[in-house]
N, C-alpha and C. Protein backbone atom coordinates (compact mmCIF):
# COMPACT_ATOMS: atom_id res chain seq x y z
N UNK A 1 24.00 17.53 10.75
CA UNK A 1 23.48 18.24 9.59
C UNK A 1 23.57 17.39 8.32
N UNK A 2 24.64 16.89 8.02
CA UNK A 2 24.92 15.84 6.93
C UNK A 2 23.73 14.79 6.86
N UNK A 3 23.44 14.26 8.06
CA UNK A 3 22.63 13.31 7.96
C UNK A 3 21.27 13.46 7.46
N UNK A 4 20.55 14.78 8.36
CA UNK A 4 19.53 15.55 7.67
C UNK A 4 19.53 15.58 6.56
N UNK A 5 20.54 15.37 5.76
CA UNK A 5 20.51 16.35 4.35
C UNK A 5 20.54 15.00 3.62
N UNK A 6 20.91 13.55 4.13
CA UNK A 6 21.22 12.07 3.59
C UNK A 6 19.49 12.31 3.84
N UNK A 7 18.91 12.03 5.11
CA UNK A 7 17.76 11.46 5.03
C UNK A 7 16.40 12.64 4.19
N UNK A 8 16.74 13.40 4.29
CA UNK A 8 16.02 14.02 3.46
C UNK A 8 16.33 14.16 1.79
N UNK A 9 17.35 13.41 1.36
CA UNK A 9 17.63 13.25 0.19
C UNK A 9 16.52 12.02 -0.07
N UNK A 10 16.74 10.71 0.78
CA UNK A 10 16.11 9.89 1.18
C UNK A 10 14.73 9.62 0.82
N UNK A 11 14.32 10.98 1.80
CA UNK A 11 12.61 10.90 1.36
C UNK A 11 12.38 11.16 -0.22
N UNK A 12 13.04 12.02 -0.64
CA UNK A 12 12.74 12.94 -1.85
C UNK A 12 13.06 11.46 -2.61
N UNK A 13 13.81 11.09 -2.56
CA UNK A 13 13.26 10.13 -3.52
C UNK A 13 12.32 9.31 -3.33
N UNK A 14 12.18 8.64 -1.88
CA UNK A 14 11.12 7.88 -2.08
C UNK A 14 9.29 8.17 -2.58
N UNK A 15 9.72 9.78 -2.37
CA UNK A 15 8.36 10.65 -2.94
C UNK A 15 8.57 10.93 -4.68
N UNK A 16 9.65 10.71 -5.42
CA UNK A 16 9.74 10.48 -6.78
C UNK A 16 9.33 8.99 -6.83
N UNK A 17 9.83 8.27 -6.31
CA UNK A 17 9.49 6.57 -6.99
C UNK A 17 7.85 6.43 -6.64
N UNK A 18 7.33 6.63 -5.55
CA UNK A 18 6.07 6.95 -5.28
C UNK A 18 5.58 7.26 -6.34
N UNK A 19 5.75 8.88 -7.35
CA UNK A 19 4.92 9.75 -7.92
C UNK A 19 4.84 8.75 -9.08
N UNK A 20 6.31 8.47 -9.54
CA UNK A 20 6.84 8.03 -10.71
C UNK A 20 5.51 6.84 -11.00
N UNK A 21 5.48 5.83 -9.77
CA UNK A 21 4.44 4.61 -9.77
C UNK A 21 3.22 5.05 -9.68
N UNK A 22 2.75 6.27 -9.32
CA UNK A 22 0.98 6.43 -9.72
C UNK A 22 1.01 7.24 -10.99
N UNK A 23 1.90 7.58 -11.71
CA UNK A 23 1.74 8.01 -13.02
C UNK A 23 1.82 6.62 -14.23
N UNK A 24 2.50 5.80 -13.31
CA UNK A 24 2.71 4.65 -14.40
C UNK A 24 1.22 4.01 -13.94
N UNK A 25 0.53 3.64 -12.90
CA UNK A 25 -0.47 3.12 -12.53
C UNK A 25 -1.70 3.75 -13.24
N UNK A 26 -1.69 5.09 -13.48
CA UNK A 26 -2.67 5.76 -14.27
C UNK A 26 -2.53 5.61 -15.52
N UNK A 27 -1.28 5.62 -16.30
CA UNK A 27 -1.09 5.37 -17.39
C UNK A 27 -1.74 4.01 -17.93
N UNK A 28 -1.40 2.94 -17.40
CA UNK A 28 -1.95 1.65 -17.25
C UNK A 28 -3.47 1.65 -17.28
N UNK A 29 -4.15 2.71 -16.53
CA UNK A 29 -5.22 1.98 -16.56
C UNK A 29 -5.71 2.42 -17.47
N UNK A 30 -5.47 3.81 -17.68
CA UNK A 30 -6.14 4.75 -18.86
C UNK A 30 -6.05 3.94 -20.17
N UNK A 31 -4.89 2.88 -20.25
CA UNK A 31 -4.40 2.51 -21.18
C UNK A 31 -5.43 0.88 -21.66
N UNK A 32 -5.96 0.51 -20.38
CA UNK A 32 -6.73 -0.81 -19.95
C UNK A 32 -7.93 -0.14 -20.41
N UNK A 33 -8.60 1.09 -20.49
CA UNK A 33 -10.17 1.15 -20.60
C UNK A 33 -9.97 1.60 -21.67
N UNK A 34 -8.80 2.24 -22.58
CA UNK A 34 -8.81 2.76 -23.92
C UNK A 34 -9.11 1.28 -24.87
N UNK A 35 -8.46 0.14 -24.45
CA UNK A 35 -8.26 -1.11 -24.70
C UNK A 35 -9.14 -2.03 -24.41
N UNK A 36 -9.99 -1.81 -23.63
CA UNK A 36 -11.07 -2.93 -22.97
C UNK A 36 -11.44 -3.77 -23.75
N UNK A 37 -11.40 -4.00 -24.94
CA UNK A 37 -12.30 -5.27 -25.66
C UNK A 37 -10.76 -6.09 -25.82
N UNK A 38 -9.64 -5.52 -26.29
CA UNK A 38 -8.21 -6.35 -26.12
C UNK A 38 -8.04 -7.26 -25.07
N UNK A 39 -8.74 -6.62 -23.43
CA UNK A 39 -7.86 -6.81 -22.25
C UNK A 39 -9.46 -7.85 -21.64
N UNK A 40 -10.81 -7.89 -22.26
CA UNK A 40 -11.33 -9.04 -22.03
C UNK A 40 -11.69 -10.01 -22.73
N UNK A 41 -12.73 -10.71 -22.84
CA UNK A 41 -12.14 -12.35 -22.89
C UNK A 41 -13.52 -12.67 -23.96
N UNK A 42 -13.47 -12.99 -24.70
CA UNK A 42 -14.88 -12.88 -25.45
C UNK A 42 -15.58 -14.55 -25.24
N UNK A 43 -16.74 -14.52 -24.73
CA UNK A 43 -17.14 -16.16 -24.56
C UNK A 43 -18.43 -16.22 -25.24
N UNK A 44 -18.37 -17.69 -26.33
CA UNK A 44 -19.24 -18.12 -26.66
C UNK A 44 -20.77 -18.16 -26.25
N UNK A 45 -21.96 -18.55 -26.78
CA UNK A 45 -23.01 -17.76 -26.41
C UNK A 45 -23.10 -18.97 -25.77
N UNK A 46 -22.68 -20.19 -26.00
CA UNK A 46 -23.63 -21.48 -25.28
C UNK A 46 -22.45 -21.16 -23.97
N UNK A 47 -21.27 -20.68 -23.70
CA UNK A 47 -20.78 -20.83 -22.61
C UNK A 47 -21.34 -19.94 -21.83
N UNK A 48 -21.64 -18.64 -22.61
CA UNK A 48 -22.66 -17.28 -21.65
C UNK A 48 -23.75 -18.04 -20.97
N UNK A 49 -24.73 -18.79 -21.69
CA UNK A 49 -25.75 -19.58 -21.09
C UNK A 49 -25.27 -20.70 -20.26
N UNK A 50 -24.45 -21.22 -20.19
CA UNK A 50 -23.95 -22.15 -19.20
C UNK A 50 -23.77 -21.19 -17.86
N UNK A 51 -23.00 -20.66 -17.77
CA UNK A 51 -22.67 -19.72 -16.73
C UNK A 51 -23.92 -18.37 -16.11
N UNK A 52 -24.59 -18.46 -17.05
CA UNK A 52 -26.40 -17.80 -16.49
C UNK A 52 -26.89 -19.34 -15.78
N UNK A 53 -26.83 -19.96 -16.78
CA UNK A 53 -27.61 -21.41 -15.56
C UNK A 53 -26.67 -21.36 -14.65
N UNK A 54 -25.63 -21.50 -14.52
CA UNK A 54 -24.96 -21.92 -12.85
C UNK A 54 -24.74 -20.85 -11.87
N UNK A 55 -25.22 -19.51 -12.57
CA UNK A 55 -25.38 -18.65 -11.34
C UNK A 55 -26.71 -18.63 -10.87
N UNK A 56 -28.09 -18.97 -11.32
CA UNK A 56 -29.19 -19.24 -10.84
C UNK A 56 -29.37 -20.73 -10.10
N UNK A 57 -28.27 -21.26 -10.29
CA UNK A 57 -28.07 -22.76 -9.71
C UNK A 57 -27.59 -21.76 -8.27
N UNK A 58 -26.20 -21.47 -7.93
CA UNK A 58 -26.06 -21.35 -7.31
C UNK A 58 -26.67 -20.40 -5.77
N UNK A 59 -27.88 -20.13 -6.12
CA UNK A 59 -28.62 -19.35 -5.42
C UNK A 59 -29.43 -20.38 -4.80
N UNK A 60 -29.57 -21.41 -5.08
CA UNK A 60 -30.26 -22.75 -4.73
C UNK A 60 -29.72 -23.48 -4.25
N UNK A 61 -28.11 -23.69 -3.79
CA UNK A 61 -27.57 -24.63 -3.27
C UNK A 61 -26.99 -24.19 -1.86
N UNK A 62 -26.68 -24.81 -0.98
CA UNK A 62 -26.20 -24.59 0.34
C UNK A 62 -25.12 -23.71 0.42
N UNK A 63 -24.44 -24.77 -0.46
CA UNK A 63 -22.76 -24.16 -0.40
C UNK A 63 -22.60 -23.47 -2.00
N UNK A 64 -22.69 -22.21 -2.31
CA UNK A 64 -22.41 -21.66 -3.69
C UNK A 64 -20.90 -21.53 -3.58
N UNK A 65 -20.11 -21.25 -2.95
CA UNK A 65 -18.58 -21.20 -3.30
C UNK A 65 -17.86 -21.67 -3.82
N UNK A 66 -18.22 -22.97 -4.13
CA UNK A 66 -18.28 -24.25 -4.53
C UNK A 66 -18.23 -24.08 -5.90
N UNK A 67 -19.31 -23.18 -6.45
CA UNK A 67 -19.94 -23.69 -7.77
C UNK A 67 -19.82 -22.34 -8.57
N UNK A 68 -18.73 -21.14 -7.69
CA UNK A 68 -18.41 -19.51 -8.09
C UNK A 68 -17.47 -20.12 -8.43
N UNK A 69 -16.78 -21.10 -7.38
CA UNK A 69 -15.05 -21.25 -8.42
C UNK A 69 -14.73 -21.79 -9.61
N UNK A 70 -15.92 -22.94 -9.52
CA UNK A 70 -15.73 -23.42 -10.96
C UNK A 70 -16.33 -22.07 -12.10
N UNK A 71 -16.70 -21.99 -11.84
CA UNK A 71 -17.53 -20.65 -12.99
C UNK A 71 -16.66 -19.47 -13.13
């Protein structure tokens, strides 16, 4: 009986640390799209156009994986 009562203490928490982490995970994100211009990356217009040419490049070349990583 003791043990029951250890492992079911057991779960109960691992179903708090669980809850605890998708409330912090929601918090986070809610917190990421309230924030979105903070949390991305603002790029120059000649680098925007660099990276439009090398994704129409890469539709033309054999191997594009190549030319996604650099980009």
């Amino acid at each position: 009986m003791l043990v029951e009562i250890e492992e079911t203490g057991l779960e109960l928490q691992s179903l708090q640390n669980t809850k605890i982490a998708v409330i912090e995970a929601a918090r986070k994100e809610k917190e990421i799209k309230a924030n979105k211009d903070f949390f991305t990356l603002s790029l120059p217009k000649g680098e925007q156009r660099d990276i439009a040419i090398l994704e129409e490049t890469k539709m033309r070349i054999s191997k594009p994986r190549a030319l996604s990583m650099v980009i």
